[in-house]
Protein backbone atom coordinates (compact mmCIF):
# COMPACT_ATOMS: atom_id res chain seq x y z
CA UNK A 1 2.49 -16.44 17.48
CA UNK A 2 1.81 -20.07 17.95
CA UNK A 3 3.36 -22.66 15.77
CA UNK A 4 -0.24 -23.25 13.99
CA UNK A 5 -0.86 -19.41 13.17
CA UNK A 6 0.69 -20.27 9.69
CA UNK A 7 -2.82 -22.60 9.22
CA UNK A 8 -4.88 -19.95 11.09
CA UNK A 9 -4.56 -16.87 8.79
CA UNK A 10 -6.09 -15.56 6.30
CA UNK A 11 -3.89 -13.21 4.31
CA UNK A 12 -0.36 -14.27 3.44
CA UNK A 13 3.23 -12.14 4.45
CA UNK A 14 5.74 -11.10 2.80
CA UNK A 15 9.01 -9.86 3.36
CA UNK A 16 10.79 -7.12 1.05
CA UNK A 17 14.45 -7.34 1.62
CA UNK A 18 17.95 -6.40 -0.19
CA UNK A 19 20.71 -4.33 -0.18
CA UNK A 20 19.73 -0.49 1.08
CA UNK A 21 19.19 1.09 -2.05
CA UNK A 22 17.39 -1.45 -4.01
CA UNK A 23 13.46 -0.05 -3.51
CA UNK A 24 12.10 -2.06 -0.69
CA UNK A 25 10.02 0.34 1.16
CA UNK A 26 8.82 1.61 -2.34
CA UNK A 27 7.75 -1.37 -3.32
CA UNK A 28 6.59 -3.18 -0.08
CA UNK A 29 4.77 -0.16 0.20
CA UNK A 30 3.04 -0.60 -3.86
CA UNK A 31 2.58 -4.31 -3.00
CA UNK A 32 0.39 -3.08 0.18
CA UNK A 33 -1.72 -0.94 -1.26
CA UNK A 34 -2.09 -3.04 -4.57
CA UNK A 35 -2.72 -5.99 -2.00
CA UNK A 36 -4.47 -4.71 0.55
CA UNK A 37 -1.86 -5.72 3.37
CA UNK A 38 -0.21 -3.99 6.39
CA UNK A 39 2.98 -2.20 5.02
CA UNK A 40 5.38 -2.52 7.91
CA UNK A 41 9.04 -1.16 7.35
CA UNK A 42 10.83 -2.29 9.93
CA UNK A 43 13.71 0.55 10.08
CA UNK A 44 10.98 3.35 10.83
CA UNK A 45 10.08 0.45 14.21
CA UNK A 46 13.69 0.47 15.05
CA UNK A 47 13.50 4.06 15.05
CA UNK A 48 10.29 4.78 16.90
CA UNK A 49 10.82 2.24 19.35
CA UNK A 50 14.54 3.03 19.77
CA UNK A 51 15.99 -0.76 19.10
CA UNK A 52 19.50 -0.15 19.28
CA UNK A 53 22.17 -0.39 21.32
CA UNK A 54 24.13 2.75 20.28
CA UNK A 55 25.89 4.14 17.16
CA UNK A 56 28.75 2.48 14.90
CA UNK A 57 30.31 5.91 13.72
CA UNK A 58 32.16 4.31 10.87
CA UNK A 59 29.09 2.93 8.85
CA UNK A 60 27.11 5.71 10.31
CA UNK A 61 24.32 3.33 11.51
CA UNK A 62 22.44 2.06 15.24
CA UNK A 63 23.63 -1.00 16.25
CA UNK A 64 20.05 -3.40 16.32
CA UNK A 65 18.90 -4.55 19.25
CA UNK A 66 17.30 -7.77 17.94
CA UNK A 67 15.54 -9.06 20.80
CA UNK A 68 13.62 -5.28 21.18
CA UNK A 69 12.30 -5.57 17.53
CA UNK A 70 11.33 -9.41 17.29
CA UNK A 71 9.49 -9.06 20.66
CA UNK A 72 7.68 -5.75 19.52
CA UNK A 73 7.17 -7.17 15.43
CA UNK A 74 5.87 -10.78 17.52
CA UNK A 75 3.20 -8.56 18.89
CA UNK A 76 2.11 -7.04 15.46
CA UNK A 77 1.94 -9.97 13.12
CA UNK A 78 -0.09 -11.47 16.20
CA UNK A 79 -2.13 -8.18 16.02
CA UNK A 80 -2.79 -8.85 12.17
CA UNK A 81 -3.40 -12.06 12.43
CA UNK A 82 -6.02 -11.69 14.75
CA UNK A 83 -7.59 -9.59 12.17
CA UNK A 84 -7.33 -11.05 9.67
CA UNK A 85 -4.94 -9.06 8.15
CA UNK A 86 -1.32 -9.77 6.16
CA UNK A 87 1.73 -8.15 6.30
CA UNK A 88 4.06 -6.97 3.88
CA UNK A 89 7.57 -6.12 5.76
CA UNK A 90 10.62 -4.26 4.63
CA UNK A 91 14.15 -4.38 6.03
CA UNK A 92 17.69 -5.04 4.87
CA UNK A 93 18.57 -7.86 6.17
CA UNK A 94 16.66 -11.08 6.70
CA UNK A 95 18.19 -13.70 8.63
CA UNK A 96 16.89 -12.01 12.05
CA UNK A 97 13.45 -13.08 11.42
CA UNK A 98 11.66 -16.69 12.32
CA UNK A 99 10.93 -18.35 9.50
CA UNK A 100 7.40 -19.06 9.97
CA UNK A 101 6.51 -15.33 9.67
CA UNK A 102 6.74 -15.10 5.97
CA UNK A 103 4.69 -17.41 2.75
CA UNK A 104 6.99 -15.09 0.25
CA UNK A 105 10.43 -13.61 0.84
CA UNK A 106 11.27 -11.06 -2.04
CA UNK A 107 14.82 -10.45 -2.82
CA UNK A 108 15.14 -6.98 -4.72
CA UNK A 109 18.10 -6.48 -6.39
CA UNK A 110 19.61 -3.79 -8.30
CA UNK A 111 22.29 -3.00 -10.89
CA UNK A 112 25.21 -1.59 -9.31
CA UNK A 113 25.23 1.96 -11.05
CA UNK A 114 21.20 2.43 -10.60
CA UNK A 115 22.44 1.42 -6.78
CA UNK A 116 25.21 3.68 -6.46
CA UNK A 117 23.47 6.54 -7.97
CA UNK A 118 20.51 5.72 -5.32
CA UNK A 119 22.86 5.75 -2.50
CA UNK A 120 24.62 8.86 -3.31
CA UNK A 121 21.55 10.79 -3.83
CA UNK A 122 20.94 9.43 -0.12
CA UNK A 123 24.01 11.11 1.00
CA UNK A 124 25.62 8.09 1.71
CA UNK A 125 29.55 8.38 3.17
CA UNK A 126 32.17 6.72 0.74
CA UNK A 127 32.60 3.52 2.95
CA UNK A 128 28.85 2.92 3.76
CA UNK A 129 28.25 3.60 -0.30
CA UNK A 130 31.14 0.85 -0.95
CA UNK A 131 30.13 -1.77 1.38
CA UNK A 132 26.77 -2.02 0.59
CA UNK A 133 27.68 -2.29 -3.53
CA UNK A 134 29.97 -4.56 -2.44
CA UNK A 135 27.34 -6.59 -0.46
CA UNK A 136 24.88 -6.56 -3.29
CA UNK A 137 27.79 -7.64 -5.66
CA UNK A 138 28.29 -10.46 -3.62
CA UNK A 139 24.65 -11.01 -3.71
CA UNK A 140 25.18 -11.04 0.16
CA UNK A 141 20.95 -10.46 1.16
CA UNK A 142 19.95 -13.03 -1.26
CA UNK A 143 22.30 -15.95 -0.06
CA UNK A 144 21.31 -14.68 3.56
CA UNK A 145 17.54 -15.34 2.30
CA UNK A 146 18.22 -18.85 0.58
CA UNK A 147 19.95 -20.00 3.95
CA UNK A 148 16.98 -18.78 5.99
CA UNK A 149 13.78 -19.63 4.20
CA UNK A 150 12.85 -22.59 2.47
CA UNK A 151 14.00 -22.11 -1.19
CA UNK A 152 10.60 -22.60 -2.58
CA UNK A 153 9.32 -19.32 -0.90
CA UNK A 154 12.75 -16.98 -2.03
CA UNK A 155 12.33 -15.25 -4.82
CA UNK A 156 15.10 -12.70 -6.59
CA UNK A 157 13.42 -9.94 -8.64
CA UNK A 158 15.02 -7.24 -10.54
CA UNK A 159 14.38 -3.38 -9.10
CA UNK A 160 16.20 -0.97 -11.51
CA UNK A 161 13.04 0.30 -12.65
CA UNK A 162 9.65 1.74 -11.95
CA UNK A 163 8.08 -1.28 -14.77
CA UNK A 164 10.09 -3.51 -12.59
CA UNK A 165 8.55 -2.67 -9.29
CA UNK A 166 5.15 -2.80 -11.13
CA UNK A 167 5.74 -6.16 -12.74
CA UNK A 168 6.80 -7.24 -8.89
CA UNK A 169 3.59 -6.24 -7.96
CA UNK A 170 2.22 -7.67 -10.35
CA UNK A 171 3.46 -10.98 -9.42
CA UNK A 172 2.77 -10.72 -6.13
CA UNK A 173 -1.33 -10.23 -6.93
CA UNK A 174 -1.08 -13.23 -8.79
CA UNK A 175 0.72 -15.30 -5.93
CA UNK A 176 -1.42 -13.95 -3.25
CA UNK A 177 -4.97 -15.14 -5.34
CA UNK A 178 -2.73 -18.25 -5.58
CA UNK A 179 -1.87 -18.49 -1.83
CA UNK A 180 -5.33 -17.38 -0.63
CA UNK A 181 -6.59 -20.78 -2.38
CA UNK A 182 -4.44 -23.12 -1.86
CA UNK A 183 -5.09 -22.13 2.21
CA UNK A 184 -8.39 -20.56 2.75
């Protein structure tokens, strides 16, 4: 993507990020449908496409290979924004992405019992369960997101709920009527 895409599409994207646990597939995947935007979630393209350079045993998790996913995600938004088409992403982490990808970077975050329960349901060892409460504790994703995006475009929503999600989809009709005309 060029540095003028931003002016040349039509749809807005937005990126769905927080601590694993929190609901960002669910609700990238409402705010999709609700929106009528591609729902990409970016750990199913790490795992199709095999971006990783191995296996940290301890966290029980692939080891990214960045370069792999930004050159193959490059290629999508590109795709969609040749068709006029948005894109509503979801992944843990945030700071991997260029900035002039997104118009709207979600920050879900979640109550650390609703979390835990969530995570142990996953199956979730003891040490991968612990260091990702502790992450979203330390409100690690949504600093990561305030030092990667422009402030104005970060936004910290609550996700303990189903009404939550909703109301975040809510919102995000609202601010995409908003975005398509203040740029179409």
């Amino acid at each position: 993507m060029s540095d003028n895409d931003e002016t040349e599409r039509k749809r807005p994207n937005i990126l769905v990020t927080g601590t694993p646990g929190v609901g960002k597939t669910a609700t990238a995947s409402l705010i999709a449908e609700a929106i009528g935007l591609k729902h990409i979630n970016v750990g199913e393209i790490i795992k199709q496409h095999k971006c990783y350079d191995g296996h940290d045993d301890a966290l029980d998790t692939h080891i990214l290979d960045e370069d792999k996913l930004l050159d193959l995600m490059e290629n999508m938004f590109q795709e969609c924004a040749d068709d006029n088409m948005g894109i509503v992403a979801d992944y843990h982490s945030c700071e991997l992405f260029p900035e002039r990808w997104f118009d709207l970077v979600l920050v879900l975050r979640a109550k650390t019992d609703v979390l835990y329960d969530r995570l142990t349901s996953r199956g979730y060892n003891e040490k991968k369960r612990s260091e990702n409460l502790e992450a979203e504790i330390m409100q690690v994703v949504l600093d990561e997101a305030k030092e990667s995006y422009d402030l104005e475009i970060v936004q910290e929503v609550p996700s303990n709920t189903v009404e939550e999600m909703e109301n975040t989809v809510e919102r995000c009709k609202q601010w995409t009527e908003q975005w398509a005309a203040n740029n179409c």
